[in-house]
Protein backbone atom coordinates (compact mmCIF):
# COMPACT_ATOMS: atom_id res chain seq x y z
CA UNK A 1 0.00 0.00 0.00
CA UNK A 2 1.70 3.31 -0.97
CA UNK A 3 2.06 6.30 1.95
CA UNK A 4 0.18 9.65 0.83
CA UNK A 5 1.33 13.25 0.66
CA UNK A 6 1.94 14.19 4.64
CA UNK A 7 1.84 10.24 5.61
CA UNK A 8 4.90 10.09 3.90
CA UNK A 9 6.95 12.73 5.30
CA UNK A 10 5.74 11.77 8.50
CA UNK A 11 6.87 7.91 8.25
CA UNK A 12 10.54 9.07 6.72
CA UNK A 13 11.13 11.54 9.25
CA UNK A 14 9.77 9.19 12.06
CA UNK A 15 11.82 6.12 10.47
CA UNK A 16 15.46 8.26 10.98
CA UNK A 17 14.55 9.34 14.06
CA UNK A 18 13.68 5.66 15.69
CA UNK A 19 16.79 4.56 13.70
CA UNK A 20 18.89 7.39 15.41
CA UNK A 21 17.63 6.69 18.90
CA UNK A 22 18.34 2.90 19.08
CA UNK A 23 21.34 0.90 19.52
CA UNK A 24 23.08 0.16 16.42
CA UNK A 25 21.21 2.38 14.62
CA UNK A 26 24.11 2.68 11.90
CA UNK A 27 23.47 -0.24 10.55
CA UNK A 28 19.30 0.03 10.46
CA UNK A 29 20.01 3.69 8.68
CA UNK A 30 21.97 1.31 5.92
CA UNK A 31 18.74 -0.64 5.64
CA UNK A 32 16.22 2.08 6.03
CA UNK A 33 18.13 5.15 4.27
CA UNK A 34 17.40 3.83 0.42
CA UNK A 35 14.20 2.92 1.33
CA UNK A 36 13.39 6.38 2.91
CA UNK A 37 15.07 7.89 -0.09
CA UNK A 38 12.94 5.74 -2.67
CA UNK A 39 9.73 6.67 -0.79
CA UNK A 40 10.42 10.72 -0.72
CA UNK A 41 11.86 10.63 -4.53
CA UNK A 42 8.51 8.64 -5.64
CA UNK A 43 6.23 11.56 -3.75
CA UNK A 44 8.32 14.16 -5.66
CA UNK A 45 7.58 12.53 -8.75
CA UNK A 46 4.08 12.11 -8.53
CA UNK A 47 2.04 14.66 -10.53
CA UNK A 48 0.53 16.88 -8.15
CA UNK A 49 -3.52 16.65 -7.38
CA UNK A 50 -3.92 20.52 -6.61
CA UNK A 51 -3.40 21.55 -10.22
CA UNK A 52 -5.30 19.21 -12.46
CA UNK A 53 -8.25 20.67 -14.41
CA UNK A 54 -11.83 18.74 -14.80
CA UNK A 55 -14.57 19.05 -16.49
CA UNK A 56 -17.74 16.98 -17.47
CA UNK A 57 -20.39 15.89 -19.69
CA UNK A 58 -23.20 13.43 -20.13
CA UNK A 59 -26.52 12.53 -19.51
CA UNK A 60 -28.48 15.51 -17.50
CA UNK A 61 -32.14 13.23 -17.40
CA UNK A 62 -32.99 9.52 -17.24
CA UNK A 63 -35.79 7.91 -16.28
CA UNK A 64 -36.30 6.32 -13.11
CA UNK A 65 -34.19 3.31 -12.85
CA UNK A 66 -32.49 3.25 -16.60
CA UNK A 67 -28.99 3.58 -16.75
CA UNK A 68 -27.18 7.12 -17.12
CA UNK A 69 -23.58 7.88 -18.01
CA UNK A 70 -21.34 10.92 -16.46
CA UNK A 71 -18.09 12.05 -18.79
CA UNK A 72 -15.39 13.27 -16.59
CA UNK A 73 -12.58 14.69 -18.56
CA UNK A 74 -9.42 15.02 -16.58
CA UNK A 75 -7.10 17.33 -17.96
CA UNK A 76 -2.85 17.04 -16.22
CA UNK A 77 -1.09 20.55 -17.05
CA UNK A 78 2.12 19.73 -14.80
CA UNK A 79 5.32 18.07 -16.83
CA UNK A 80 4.77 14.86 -14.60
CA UNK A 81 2.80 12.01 -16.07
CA UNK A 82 -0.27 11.26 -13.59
CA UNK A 83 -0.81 7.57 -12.39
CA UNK A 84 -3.97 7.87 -10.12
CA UNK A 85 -6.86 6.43 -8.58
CA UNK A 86 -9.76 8.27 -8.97
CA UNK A 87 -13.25 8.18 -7.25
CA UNK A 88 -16.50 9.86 -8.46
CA UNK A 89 -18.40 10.41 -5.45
CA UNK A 90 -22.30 10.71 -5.98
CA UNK A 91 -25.11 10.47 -3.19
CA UNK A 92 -25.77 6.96 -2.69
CA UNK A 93 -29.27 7.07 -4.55
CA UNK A 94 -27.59 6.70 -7.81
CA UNK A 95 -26.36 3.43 -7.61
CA UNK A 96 -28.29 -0.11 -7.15
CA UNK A 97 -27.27 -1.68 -3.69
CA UNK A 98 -23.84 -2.72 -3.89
CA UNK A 99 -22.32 -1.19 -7.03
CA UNK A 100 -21.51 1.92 -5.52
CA UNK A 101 -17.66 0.44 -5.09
CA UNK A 102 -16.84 -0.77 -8.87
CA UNK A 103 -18.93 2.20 -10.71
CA UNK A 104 -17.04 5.03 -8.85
CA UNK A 105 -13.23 3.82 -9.07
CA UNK A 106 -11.60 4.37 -12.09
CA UNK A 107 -7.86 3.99 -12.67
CA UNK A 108 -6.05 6.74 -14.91
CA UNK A 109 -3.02 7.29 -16.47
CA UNK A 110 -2.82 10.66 -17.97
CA UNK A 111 0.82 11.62 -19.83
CA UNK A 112 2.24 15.82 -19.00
CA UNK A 113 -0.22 18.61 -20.63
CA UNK A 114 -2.30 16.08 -22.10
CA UNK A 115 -5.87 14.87 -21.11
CA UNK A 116 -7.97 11.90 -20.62
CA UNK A 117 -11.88 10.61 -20.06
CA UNK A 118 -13.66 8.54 -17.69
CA UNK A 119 -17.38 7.54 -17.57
CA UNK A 120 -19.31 6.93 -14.31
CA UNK A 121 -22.13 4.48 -14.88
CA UNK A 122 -25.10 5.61 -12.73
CA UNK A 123 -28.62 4.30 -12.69
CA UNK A 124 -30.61 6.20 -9.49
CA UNK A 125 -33.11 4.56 -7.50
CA UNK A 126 -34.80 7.45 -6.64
CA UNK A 127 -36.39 10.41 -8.58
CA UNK A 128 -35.40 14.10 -8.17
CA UNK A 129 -31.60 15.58 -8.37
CA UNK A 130 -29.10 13.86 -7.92
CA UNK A 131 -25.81 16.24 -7.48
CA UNK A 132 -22.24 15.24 -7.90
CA UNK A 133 -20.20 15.19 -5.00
CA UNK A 134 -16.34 15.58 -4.66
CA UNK A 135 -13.93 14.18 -7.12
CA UNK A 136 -10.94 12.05 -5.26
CA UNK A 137 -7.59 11.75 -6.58
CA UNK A 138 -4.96 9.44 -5.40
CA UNK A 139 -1.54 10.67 -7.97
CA UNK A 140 1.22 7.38 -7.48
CA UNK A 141 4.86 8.12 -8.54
CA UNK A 142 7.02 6.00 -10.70
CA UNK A 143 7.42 3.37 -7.96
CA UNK A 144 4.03 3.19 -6.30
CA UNK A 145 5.28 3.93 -2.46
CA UNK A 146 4.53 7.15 -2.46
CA UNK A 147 1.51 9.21 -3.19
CA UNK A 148 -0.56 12.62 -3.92
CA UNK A 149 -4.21 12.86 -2.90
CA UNK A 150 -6.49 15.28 -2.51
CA UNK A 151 -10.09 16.60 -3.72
CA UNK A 152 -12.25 18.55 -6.29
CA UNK A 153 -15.35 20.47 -6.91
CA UNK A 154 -16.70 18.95 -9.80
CA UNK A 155 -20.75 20.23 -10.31
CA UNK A 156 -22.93 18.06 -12.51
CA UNK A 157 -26.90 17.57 -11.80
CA UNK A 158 -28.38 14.11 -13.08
CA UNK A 159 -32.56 14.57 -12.52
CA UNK A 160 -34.13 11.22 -12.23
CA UNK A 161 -37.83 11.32 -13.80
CA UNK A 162 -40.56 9.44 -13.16
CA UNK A 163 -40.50 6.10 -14.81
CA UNK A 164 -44.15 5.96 -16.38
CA UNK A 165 -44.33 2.44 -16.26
CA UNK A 166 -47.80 2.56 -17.06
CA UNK A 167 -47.01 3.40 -20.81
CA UNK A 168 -47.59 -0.01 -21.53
CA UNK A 169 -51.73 0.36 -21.03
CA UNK A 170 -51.79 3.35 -23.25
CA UNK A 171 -52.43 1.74 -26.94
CA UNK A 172 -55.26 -0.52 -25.27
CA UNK A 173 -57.23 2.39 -23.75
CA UNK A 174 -56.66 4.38 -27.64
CA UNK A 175 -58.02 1.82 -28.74
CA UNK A 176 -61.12 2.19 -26.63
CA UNK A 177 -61.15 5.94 -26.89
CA UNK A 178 -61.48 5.52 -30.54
CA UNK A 179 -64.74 3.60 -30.54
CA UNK A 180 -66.29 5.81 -28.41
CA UNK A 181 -65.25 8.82 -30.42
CA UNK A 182 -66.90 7.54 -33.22
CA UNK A 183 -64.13 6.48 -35.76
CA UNK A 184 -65.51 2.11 -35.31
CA UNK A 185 -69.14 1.30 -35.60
CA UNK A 186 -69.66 1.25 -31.55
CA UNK A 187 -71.16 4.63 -30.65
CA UNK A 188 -72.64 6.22 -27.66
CA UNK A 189 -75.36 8.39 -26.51
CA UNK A 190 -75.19 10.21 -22.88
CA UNK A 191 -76.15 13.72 -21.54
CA UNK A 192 -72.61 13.79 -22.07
CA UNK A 193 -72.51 13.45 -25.52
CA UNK A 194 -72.78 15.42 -29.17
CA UNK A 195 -74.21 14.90 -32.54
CA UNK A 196 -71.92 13.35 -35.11
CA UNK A 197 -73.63 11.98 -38.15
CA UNK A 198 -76.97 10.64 -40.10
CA UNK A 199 -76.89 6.75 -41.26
CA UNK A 200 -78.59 3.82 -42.02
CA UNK A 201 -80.74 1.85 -39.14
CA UNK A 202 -79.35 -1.47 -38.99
CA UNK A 203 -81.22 -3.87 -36.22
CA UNK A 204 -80.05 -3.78 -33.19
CA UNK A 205 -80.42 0.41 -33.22
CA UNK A 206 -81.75 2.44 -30.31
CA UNK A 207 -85.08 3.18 -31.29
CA UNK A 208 -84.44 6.45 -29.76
CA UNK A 209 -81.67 7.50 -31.56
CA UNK A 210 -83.81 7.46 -35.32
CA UNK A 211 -84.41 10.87 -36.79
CA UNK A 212 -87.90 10.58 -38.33
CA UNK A 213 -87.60 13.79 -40.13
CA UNK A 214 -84.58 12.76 -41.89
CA UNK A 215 -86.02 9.12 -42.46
CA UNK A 216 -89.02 10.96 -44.14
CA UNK A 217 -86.82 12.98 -46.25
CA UNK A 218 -85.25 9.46 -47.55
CA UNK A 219 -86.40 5.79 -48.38
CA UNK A 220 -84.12 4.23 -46.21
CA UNK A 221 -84.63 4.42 -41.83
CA UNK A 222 -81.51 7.25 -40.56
CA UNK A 223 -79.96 7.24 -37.06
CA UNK A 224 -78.45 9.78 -35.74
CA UNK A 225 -74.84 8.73 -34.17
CA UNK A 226 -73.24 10.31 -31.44
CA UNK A 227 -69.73 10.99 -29.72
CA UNK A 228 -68.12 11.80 -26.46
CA UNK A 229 -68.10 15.71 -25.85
CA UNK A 230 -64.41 17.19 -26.73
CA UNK A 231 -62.66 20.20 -24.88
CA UNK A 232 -64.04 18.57 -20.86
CA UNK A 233 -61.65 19.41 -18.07
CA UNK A 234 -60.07 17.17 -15.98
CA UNK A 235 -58.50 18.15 -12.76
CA UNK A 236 -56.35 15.62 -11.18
CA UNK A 237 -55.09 15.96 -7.36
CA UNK A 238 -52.33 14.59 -5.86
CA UNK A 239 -52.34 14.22 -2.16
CA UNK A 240 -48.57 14.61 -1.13
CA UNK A 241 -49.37 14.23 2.71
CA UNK A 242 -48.12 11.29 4.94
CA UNK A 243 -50.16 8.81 3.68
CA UNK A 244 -48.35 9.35 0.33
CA UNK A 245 -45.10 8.11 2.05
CA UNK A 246 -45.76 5.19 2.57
CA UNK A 247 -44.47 2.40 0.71
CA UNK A 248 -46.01 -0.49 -1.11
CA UNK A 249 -43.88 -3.23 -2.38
CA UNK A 250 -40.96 -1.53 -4.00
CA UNK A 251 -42.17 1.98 -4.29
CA UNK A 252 -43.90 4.84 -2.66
CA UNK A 253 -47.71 5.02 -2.87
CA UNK A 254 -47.00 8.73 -4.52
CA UNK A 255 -45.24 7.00 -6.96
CA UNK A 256 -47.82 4.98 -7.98
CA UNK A 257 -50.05 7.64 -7.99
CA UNK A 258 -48.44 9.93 -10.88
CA UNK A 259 -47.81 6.63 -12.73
CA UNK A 260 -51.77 6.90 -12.74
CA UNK A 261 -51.87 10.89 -13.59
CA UNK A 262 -49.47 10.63 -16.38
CA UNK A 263 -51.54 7.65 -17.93
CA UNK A 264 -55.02 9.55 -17.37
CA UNK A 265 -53.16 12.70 -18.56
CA UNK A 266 -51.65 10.67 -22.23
CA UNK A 267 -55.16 9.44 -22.56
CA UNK A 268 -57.18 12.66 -21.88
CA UNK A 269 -54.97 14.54 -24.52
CA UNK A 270 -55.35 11.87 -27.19
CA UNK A 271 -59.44 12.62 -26.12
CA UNK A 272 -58.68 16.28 -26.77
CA UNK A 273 -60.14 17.18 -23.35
CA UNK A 274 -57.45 19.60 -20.87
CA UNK A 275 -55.78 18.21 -18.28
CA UNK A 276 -54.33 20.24 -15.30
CA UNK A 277 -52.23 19.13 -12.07
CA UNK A 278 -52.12 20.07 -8.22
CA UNK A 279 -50.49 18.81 -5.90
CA UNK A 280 -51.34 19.43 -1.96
CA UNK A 281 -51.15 18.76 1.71
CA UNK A 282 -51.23 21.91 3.57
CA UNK A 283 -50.12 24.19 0.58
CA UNK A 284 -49.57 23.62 -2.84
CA UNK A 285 -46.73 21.68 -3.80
CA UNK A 286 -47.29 21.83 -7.48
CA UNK A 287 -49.23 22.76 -10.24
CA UNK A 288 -49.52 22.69 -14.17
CA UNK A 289 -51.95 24.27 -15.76
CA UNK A 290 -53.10 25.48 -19.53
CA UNK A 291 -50.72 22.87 -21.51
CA UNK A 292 -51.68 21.91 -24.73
CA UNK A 293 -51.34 18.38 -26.21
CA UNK A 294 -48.00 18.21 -27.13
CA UNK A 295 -45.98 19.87 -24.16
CA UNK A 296 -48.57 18.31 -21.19
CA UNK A 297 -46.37 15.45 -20.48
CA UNK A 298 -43.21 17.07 -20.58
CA UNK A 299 -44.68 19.76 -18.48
CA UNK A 300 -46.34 16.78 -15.81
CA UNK A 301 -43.03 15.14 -15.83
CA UNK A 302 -41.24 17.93 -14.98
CA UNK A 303 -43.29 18.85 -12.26
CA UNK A 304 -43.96 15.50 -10.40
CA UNK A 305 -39.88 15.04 -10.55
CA UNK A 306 -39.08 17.03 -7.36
CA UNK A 307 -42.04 16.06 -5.21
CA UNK A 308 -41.87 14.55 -1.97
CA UNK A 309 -44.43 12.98 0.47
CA UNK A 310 -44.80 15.61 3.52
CA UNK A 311 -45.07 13.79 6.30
CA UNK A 312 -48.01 15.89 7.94
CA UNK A 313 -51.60 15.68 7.46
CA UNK A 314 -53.38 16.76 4.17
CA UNK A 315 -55.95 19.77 4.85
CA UNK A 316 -59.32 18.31 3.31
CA UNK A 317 -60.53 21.78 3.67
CA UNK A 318 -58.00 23.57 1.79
CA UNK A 319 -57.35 21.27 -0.87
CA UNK A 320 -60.83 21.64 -1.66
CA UNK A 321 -60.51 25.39 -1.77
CA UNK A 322 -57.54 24.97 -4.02
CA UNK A 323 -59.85 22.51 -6.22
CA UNK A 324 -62.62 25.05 -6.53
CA UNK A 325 -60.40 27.94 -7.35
CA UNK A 326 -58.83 25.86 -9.95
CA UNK A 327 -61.81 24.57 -11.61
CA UNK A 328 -64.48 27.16 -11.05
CA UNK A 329 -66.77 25.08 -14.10
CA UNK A 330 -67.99 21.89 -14.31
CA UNK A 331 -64.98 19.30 -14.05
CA UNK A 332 -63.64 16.01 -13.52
CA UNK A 333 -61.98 16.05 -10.81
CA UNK A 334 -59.82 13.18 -9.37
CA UNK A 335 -58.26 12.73 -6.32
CA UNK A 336 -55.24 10.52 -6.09
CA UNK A 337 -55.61 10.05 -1.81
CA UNK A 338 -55.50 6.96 0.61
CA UNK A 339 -58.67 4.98 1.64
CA UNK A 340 -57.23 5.16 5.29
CA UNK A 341 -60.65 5.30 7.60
CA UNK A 342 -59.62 7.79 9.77
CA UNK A 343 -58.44 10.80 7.20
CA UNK A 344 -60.87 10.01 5.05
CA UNK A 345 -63.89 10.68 7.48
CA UNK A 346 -62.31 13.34 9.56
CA UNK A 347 -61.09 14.92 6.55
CA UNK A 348 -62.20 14.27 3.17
CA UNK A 349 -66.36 13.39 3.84
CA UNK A 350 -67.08 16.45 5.05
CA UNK A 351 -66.24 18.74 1.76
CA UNK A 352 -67.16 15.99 -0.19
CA UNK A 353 -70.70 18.03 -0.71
CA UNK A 354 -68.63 21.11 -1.92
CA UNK A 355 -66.72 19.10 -4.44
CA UNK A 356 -69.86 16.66 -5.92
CA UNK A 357 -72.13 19.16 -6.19
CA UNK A 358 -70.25 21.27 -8.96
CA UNK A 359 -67.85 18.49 -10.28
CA UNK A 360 -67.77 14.54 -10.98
CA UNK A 361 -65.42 13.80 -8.47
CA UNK A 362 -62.89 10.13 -8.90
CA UNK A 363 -61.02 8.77 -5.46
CA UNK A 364 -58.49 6.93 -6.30
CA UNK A 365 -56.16 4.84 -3.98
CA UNK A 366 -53.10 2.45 -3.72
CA UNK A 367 -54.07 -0.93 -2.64
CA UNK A 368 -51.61 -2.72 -1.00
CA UNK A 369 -51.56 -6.45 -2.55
CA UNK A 370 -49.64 -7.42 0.79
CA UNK A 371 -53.13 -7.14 2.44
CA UNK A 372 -55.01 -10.09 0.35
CA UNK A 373 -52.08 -12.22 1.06
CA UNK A 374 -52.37 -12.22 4.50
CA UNK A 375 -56.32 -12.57 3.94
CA UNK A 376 -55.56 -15.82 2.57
CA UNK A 377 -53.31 -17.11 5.14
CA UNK A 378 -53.97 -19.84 7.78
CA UNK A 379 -51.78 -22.38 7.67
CA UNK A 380 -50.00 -21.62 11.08
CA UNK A 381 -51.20 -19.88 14.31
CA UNK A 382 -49.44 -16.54 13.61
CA UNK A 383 -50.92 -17.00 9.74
CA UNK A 384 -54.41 -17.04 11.23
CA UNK A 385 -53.79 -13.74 13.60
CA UNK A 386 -52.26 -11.97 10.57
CA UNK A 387 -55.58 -13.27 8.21
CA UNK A 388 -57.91 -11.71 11.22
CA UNK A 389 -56.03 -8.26 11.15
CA UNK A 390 -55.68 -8.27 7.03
CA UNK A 391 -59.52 -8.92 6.65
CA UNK A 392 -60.41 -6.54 9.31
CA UNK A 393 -57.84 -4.12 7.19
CA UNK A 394 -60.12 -5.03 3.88
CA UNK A 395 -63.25 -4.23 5.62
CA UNK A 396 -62.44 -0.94 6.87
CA UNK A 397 -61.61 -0.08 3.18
CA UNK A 398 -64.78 -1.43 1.61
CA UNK A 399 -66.49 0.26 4.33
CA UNK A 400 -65.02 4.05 3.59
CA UNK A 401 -65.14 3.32 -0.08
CA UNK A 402 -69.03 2.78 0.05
CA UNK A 403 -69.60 5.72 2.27
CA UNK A 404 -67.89 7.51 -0.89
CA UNK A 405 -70.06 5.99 -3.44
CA UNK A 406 -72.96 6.95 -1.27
CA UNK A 407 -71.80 10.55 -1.85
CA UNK A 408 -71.41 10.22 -5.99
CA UNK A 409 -68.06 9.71 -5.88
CA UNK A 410 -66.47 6.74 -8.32
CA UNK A 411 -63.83 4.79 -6.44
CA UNK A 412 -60.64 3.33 -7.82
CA UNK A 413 -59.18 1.10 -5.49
CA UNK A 414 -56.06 -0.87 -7.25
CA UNK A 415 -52.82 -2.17 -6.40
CA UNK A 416 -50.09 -0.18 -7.67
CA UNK A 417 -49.74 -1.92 -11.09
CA UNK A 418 -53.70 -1.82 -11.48
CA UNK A 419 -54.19 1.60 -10.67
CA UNK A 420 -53.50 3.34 -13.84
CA UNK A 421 -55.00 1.02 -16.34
CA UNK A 422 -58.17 0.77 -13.67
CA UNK A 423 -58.39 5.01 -13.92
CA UNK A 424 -57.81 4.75 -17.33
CA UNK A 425 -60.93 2.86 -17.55
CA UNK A 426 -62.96 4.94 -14.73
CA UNK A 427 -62.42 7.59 -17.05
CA UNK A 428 -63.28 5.88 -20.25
CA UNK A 429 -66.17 4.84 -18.27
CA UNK A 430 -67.22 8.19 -17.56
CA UNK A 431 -66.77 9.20 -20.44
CA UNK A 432 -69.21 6.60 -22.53
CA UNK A 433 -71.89 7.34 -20.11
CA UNK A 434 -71.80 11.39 -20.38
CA UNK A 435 -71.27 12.14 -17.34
CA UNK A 436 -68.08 14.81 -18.10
C-alpha cells in the first residue's frame, strides 16, 4: 500500500529518528536510508492533485431506474505524467445496492499537458436531483510507495424522472377511446354526448336515436350517431401528505399515484379534453396548468420530478378550496388520496358536498396487494392472527369506499400496477356514459 502526501513525510522523518535513537542504529540507517530515499523521490515525482483541471459531460435526465452515463474529462497541465486512482463520489441514490464500489473507481493514467476521459455508470433509485459530490484523486509516482491525494469540486446535476411504467396500457385504452369517439361502428349516446352523423338503421339500433324527419326525407330508416363531448376538463389531485409516504412493495404510494396521472393525462390529450395538475397537503406543492397536447407530459413530468411525500396531514378543507379555485366550471376532478378510515372521514367526507355538487369527483387509492395475502393465510397460528387483522384491514376499506359511493363519488381502489389502467378505464367509463 503506498504512503500519501503528509503520511509520507511523516513515516521518513519518524523512520530516521527511531533509527537514530536505538542501539546500532548505523546499521538500520543502511537498511532504512534507500528505502526512505525511494519513498520521498517517488512523492516528488508524482504529478501533483492541486493543479489538475476537470470538467464533465453526459446525460443531464434519465428515467427512473435506466442507466445514465457521467463524462469526466481530466485534464494534467504539470510536466509529470499522472498515475492515479480516482473516485466519483455521488449520493448513494444513484447506484443499485452494492455497485456503488466498482462504478465510482476508475484507474487513470494521464501523460504531461495532455488529457484523458472517464465515464461513471449511474442508474438512481430514486427520482429528483441527484448532485455530484467531490472528485478524489490518489496521484502514485514511478514506484508506487509514495503518493498525492487530494479533492475537487466537480458540479454536474443528473434529474431522475418518473419512470411511467404505465405506458404499456396506453395503446389498449386508444383503442377504446377511438370507438367511443366515433371512428368504429360502436357509438354512444349520454347527456354527455354530441351529434356526429346521419346513417342507415341497422337492427339492433336504439329506437331512440332514429331521426324521423330525416327518415321521411329518404327511403331508407336514418340514425343519428353520437360521440363523447371534446374540450371537458379534468382536474387531477395529488395528495402529497403522509399517507403518500408510505411504501407499497418496492415503491412509494405517490409514486404509484403519478404513474396513474401521467396515464389519465396521455389518454385525456389523445381525447382532446385539458388536463391540469395540483399537488397538496397543507399548501400547494405543485401545479400545471393550460398545456396543450404536445408539451402536457413534458410539463407533468417535470413537475412531479421534485415532489416529496410531507409527512403531515393533508388539509381536506384547503385542498378543496384549491380545487374550486382551480376549476371554477364543471370538471372532472380526481383525487389521487389513501382509503385510510380515519383521514378520510375526519377529513375528506365532510367537503365531499362542496366538491360533488359542482364536479364529478374520482377517489383513487393504492391498494396494498400485501393485504389479500395475508387474507388468505392460515396455515399456522401466527398466519391465522395476521388473516384476522388483514380482513379486518379489507373491511375498513370497503367500508369508507361505500360511504364515498354513497356521496357520488367513483372509487378506484387498485394495487399499484392496477391503478393506472383501472383510472384509465374509470375515465373511459365516464366518459361513454356522459357524465363529463
Amino acid at each position: 500500500m503506498a504512503l500519501t502526501g503528509r503520511t509520507a513525510l511523516i513515516a521518513a522523518l519518524g523512520a530516521l529518528l527511531v533509527g537514530f535513537l536505538l542501539p546500532g542504529w548505523t546499521g538500520l540507517l543502511a537498511v532504512e536510508l534507500p528505502l526512505l530515499l525511494a519513498i520521498l523521490y517517488d512523492l516528488g515525482r508524482a504529478a501533483p492533485v492541486r493543479k489538475l483541471l476537470f470538467t464533465r459531460s453526459g446525460d443531464t435526465s434519465v428515467r427512473l431506474g435506466e442507466p445514465a452515463q457521467v463524462h469526466l474529462t481530466v485534464t494534467n497541465p504539470s510536466g509529470r505524467p499522472l498515475r492515479a486512482r480516482l473516485r466519483d463520489a455521488w449520493p448513494p441514490s444513484v447506484w443499485p445496492p452494492g455497485a456503488e464500489i466498482a462504478a465510482s473507481r476508475h484507474r487513470l493514467a494521464v501523460p504531461a499537458a495532455e488529457r484523458r476521459r472517464v465515464t461513471t455508470h449511474l442508474r438512481p433509485t430514486r427520482r429528483g436531483d441527484h448532485r455530484a459530490a467531490r472528485v478524489t484523486v490518489r496521484s502514485y509516482g514511478p514506484l508506487g510507495l509514495a503518493a498525492r491525494q487530494g479533492s475537487h469540486s466537480v458540479p454536474w446535476t443528473v434529474r431522475a424522472l418518473p419512470p411511467f411504467t404505465s405506458r404499456k396500457h396506453l395503446p389498449a385504452r386508444l383503442s377504446r377511446l377511438r370507438e367511443l369517439d366515433g371512428r368504429t361502428s360502436v357509438l354512444t349516446r349520454g347527456e354527455g354526448t354530441e351529434f356526429d352523423s346521419l346513417r342507415e338503421y341497422i337492427p339492433g339500433d336504439d329506437t331512440r336515436s332514429i331521426d324521423w324527419r330525416a327518415t321521411a326525407r329518404q327511403s331508407a330508416v336514418a340514425v343519428r350517431t353520437w360521440r363523447p363531448e371534446r374540450d371537458r376538463r379534468i382536474l387531477t389531485v395529488l395528495d402529497t401528505g403522509r399517507t403518500s409516504a408510505g411504501r407499497v412493495g418496492d415503491i412509494p404510494r405517490l409514486d404509484a399515484a403519478m404513474d396513474a396521472a401521467l396515464l389519465l393525462a396521455a389518454l385525456a390529450a389523445r381525447a382532446g379534453d385539458r388536463f391540469d395538475l395540483l399537488a397538496y397537503d397543507r399548501r400547494v406543492r405543485a401545479t400545471v396548468q393550460g398545456r396543450t397536447a404536445h408539451d402536457l407530459l413534458p410539463a407533468l413530468v417535470s413537475a412531479m420530478t421534485s415532489l416529496e411525500p410531507a409527512l403531515i396531514e393533508s388539509d381536506a378543507h384547503g385542498m378543496a378550496a384549491a380545487v374550486l379555485r382551480g376549476a371554477p366550471q364543471h370538471s372532472l376532478v380526481v383525487l389521487l388520496t389513501g382509503l385510510d378510515p380515519s383521514p378520510v372521514e375526519e377529513g375528506l367526507l365532510p367537503v365531499l358536498p362542496l366538491l360533488t355538487r359542482r364536479h364529478t369527483v374520482v377517489v383513487a387509492s393504492v391498494a396494498d396487494p400485501r393485504i389479500a395475502e395475508l387474507a388468505g393465510n392460515r396455515g399456522t397460528l401466527d398466519g391465522v392472527y395476521e388473516a384476522a387483522a388483514a380482513a379486518r384491514t379489507q373491511t375498513e376499506r370497503h367500508h369508507t369506499a361505500a360511504r364515498l359511493r354513497r356521496h357520488g363519488v367513483t372509487v378506484v381502489d387498485a394495487t399499484p400496477a392496477e391503478l393506472a389502467p383501472a383510472l384509465a378505464d374509470a375515465y373511459l367509463s365516464l366518459k361513454a356514459a356522459g357524465r363529463l
